[in-house]
Protein backbone atom coordinates (compact mmCIF):
# COMPACT_ATOMS: atom_id res chain seq x y z
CA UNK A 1 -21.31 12.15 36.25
CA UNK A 2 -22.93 9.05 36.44
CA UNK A 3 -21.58 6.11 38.76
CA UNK A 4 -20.69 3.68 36.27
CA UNK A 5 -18.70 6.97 34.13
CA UNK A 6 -17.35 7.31 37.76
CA UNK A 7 -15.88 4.01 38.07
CA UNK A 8 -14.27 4.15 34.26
CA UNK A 9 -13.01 7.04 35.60
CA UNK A 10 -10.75 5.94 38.75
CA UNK A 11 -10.52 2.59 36.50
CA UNK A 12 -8.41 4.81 34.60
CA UNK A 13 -6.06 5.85 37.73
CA UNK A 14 -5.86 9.14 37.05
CA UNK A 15 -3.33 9.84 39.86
CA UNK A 16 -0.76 7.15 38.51
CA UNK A 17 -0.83 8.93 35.04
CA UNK A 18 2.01 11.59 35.88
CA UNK A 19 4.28 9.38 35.33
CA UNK A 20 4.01 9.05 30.81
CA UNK A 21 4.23 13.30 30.51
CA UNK A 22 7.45 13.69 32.61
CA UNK A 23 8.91 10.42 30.53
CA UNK A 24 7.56 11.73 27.37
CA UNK A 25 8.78 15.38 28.46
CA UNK A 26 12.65 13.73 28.98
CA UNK A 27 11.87 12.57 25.38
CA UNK A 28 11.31 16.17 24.20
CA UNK A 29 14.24 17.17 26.45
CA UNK A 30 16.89 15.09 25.07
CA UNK A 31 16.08 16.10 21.22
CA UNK A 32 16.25 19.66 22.42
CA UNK A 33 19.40 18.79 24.16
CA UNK A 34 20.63 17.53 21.05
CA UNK A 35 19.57 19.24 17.92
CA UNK A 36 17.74 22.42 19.53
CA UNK A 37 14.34 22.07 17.79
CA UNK A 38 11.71 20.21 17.90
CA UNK A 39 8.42 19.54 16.22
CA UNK A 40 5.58 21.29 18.54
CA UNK A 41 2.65 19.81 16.80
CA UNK A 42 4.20 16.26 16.35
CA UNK A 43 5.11 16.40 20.58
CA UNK A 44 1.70 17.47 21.42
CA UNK A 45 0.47 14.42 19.47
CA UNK A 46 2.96 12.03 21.46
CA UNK A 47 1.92 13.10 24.44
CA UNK A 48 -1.90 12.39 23.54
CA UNK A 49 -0.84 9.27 22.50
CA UNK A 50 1.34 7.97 25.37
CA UNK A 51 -1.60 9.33 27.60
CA UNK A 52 -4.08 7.11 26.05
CA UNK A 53 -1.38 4.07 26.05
CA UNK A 54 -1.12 4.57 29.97
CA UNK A 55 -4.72 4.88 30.15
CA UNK A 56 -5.12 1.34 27.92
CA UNK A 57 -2.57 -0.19 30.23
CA UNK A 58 -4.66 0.65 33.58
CA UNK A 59 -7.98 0.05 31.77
CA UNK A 60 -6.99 -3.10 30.61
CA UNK A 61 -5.34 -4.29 34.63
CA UNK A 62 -8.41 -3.38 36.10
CA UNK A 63 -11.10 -5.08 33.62
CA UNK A 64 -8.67 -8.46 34.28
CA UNK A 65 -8.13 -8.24 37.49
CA UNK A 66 -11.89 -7.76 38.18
CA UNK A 67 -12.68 -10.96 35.90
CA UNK A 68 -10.16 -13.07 37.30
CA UNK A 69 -11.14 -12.50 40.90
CA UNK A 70 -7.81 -11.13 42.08
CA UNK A 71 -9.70 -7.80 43.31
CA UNK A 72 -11.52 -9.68 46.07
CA UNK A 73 -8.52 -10.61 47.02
CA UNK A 74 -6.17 -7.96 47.60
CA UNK A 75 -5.41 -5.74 50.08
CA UNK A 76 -5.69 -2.29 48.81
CA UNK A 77 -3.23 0.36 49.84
CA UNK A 78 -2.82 3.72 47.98
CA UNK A 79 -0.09 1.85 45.52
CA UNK A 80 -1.16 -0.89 45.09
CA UNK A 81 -4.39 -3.43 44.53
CA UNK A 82 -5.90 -1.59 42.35
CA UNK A 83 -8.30 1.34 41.95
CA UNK A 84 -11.41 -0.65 43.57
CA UNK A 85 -13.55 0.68 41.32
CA UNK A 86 -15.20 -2.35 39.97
CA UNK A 87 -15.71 -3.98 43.04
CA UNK A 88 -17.48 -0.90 44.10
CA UNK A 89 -19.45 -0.68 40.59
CA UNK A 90 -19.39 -4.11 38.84
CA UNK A 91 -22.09 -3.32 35.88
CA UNK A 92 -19.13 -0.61 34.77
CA UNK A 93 -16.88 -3.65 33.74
CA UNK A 94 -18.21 -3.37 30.32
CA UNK A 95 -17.25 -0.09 29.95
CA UNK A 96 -14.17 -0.32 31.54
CA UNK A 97 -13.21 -2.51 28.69
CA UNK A 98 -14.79 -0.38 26.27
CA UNK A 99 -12.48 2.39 27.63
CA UNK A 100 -9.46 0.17 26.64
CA UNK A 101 -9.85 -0.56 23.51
CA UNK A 102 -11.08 3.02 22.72
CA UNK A 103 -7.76 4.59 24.15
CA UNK A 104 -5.43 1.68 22.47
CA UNK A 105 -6.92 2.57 19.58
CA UNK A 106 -6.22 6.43 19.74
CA UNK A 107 -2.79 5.01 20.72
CA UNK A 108 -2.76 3.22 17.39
CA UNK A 109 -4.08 5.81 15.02
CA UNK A 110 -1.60 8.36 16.57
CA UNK A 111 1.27 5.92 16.29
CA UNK A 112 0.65 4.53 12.64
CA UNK A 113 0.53 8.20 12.01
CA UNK A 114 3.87 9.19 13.51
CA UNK A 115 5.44 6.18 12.12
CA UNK A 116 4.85 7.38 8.58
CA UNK A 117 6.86 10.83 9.42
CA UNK A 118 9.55 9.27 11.78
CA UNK A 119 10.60 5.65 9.59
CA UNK A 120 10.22 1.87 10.72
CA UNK A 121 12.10 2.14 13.62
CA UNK A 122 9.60 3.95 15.74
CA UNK A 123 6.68 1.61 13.92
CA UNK A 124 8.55 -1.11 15.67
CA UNK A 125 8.71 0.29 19.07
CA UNK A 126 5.47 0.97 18.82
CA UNK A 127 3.98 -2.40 18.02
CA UNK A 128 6.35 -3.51 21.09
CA UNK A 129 4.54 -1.26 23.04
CA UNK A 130 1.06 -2.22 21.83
CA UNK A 131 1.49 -5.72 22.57
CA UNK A 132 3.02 -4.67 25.92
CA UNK A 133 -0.41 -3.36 27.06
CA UNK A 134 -2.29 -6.32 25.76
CA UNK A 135 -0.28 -9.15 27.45
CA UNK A 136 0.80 -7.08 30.13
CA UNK A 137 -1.55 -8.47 33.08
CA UNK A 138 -3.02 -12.16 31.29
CA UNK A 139 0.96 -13.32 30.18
CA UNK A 140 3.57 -10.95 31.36
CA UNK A 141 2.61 -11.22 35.07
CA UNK A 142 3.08 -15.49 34.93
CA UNK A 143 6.99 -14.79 33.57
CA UNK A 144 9.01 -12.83 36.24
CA UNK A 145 11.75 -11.76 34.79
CA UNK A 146 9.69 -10.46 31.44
CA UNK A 147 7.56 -8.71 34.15
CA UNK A 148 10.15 -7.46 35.82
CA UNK A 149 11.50 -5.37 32.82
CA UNK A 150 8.12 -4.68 31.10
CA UNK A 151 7.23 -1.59 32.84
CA UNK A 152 10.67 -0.08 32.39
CA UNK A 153 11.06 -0.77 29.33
CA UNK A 154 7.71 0.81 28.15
CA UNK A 155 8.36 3.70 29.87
CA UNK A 156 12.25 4.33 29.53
CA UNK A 157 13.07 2.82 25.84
CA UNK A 158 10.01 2.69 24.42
CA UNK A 159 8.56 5.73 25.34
CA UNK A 160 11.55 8.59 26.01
CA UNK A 161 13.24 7.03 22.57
CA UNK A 162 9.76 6.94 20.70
CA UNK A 163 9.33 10.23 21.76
CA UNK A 164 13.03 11.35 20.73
CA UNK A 165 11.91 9.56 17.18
CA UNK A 166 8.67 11.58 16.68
CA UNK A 167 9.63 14.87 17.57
CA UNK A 168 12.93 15.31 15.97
CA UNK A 169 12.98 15.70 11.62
CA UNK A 170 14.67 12.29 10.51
CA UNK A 171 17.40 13.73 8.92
CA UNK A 172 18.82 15.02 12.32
CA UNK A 173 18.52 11.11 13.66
CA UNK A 174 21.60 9.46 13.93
CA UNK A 175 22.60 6.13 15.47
CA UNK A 176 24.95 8.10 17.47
CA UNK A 177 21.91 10.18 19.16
CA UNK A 178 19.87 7.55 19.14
CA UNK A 179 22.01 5.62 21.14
CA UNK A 180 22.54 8.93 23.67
CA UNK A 181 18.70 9.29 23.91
CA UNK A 182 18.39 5.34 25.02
CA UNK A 183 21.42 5.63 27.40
CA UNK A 184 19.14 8.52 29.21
CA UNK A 185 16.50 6.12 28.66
CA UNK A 186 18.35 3.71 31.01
CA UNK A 187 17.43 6.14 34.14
CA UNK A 188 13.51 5.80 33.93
CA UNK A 189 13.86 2.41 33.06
CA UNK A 190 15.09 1.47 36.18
CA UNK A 191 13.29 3.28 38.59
CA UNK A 192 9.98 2.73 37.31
CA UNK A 193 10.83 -1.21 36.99
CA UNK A 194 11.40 -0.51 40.88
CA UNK A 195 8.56 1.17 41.10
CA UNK A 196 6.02 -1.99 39.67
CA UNK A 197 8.39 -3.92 41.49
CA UNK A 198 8.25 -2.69 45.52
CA UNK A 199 3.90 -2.66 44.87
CA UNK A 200 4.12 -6.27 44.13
CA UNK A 201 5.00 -7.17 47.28
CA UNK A 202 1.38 -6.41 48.94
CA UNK A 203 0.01 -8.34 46.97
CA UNK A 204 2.37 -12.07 46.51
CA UNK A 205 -0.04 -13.84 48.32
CA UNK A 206 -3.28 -12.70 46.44
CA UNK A 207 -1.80 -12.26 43.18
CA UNK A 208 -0.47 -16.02 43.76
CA UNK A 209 -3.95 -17.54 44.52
CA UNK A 210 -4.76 -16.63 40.92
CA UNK A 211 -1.65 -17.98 39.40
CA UNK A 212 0.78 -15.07 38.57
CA UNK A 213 4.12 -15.58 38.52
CA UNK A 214 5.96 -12.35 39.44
CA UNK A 215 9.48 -11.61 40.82
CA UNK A 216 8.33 -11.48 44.13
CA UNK A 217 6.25 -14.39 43.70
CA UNK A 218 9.01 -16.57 42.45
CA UNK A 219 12.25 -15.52 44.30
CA UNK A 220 11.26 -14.01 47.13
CA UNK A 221 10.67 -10.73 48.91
CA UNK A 222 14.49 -10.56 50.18
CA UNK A 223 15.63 -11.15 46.56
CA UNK A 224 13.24 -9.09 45.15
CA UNK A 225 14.92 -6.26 47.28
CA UNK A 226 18.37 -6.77 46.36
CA UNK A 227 16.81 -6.57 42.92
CA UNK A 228 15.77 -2.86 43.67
CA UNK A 229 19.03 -2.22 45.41
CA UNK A 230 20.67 -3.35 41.82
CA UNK A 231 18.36 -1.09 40.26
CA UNK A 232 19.10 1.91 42.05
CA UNK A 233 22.61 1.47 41.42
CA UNK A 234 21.80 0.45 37.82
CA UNK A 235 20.37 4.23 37.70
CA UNK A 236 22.68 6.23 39.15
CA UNK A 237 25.54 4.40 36.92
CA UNK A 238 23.86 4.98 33.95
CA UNK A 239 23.46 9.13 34.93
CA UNK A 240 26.89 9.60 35.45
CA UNK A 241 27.82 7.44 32.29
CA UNK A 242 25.50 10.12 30.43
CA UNK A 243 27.56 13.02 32.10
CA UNK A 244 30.53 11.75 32.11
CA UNK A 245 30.04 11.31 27.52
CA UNK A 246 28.38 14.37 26.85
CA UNK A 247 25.16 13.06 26.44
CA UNK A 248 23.97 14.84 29.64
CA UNK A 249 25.08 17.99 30.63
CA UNK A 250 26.61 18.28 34.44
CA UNK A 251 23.30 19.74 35.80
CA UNK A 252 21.63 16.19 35.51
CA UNK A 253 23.84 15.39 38.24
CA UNK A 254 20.76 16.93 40.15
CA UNK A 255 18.31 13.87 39.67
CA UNK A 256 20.88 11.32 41.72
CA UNK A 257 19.01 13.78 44.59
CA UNK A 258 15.59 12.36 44.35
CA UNK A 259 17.05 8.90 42.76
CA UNK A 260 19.00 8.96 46.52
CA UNK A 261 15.49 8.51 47.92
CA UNK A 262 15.42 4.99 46.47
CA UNK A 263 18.12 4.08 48.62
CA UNK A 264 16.09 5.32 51.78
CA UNK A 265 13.30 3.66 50.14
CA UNK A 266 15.59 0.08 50.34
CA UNK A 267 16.46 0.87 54.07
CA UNK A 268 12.97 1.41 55.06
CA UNK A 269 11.67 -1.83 53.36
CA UNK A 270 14.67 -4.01 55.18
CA UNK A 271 13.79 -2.27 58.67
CA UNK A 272 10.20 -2.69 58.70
CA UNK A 273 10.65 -6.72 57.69
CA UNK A 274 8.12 -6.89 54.62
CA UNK A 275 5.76 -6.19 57.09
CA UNK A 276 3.02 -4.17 55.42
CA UNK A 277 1.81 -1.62 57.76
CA UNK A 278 5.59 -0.94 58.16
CA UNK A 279 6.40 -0.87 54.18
CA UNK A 280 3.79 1.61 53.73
CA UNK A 281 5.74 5.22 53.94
CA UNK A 282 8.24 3.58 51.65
CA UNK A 283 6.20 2.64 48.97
CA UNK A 284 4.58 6.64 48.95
CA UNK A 285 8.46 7.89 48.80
CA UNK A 286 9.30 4.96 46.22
CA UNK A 287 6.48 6.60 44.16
CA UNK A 288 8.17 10.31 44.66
CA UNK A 289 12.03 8.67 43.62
CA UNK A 290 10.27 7.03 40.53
CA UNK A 291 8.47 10.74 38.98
CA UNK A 292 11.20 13.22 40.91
CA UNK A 293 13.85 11.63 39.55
CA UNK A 294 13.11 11.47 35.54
CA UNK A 295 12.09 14.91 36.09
CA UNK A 296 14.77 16.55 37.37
CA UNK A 297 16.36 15.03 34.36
CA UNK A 298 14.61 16.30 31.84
CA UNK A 299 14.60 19.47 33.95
CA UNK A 300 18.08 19.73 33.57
CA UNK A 301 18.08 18.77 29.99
CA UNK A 302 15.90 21.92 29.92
CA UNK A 303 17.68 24.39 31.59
CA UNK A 304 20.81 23.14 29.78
CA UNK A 305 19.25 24.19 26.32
CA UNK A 306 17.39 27.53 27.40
CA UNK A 307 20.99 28.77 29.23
CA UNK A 308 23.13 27.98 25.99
CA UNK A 309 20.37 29.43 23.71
CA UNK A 310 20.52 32.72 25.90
């Protein structure tokens, strides 16, 4: 592997890409849940997709971070600044962007192909998640609340319920399940919004020199905080709202274990002051609360429909 195919490659951020199977996997999990079949080929085909939509998104934040000059400026931790790779290779920025468009463009062909199975209503959250990856770093970064709730909501909505959409025959779609399958939704869209939001706060200074506008940026680390506190609780409400209907069985009760790492998460951040070296173990267990805890629901989800279909 050559250099420059070496920098496209952690361009990509391989290691951040867990997160899109275990939110498309509580996608396949709820229609299981719920109707107790699925289409195998369609879900291997959403998976590919979202994959190549995560990989667009990261593709995409690094070629425009690079070109605005925001990489010289960071300071990298493991969460945040960015992968480093075209600092390290700059010729690759070509390719990086090449690598972009390549994997929207899978996205696109998968999607436009799904959408003619599943009905309009998954063509339209997929052209809201399309245009999600293209503004994402140039637009949504200079309005805070938009990016705020952008990384959520492609992840959590967009993705769990698109997912739901593909996978299940449209007959068996209901507004009624529809609206179960966003209400589990709700959980990954808060703790990943958390998750975007606690690696902002790194970079506020550098990310203001080039004129973003994020949460952080514009109200403050303390607010910012309280944010995630809102968020956490946000979360958990939304579980036990899902239990407490039916639309989750009492074994998701489980994931308020790993979303109760959040809360440690908002402890550590107030104790160590904002001050970096000090935030640093709680943005690594921030990371664990935002993949353990969709997980474990979808786990549940699981175990729910193999132990009734015993």
């Amino acid at each position: 592997m050559t250099s420059i195919h070496l920098a496209v490659l952690r361009a990509a951020r391989p290691a951040f890409l867990l997160l899109t199977p275990i939110c498309v996997l509580l996608g396949i999990a709820a229609a299981l849940h719920l109707h107790g079949k699925i289409a195998v080929d369609l879900a291997v085909l959403v998976m590919v997709g979202a994959i190549a939509a995560h990989i667009a998104a990261n593709t995409f934040n690094e070629y425009f971070d690079f070109t605005s000059g925001l990489d010289s400026l960071t300071q990298k931790t493991p969460f945040s600044g960015g992968s480093g790779a075209l600092p390290a290779q700059p010729r690759a920025q070509s390719w990086v962007l090449a690598a972009a468009c390549v994997s929207l463009g899978i996205t696109i062909i998968i999607g436009l192909y799904l959408a003619t199975i599943a009905g309009p209503a998954l063509l339209a959250l997929g052209v809201l998640g399309v245009v999600t990856i293209v503004v994402y770093t140039r637009v949504l970064n200079r309005l805070p609340w938009l990016c705020l709730v952008a990384p959520g909501a492609a992840f959590g909505p967009l993705m769990v319920l698109g997912t739901y959409l593909s996978v299940t025959a449209p007959g068996l779609v209901t507004l009624n399940s529809a609206a179960q399958v966003l209400l589990l939704a709700l959980v990954p869209f808060f703790v990943v919004n958390n998750l975007l939001l606690l690696n902002q706060f790194p970079d506020v200074a550098a990310d203001r020199q080039v004129g973003r506008k994020t949460f952080p940026i514009r109200y403050g680390l303390a607010a910012s905080l309280h944010v995630y506190r809102g968020f956490l609780f946000a979360a958990s409400a939304a579980l036990l709202l899902a239990v407490l209907i039916g639309a989750a069985p009492w074994l998701a009760l489980f994931a308020l274990l790993p979303l109760a790492l959040g809360y440690r998460v908002y402890l550590g951040v107030h104790a160590a002051n904002f001050s970096l070296p000090g935030m640093l173990p709680s943005l690594g267990q921030n990371v664990a609360a935002a993949l353990l805890t969709p997980l474990c629901y979808a786990a549940a989800l699981l175990i729910h429909f193999w132990w009734c279909g015993i």
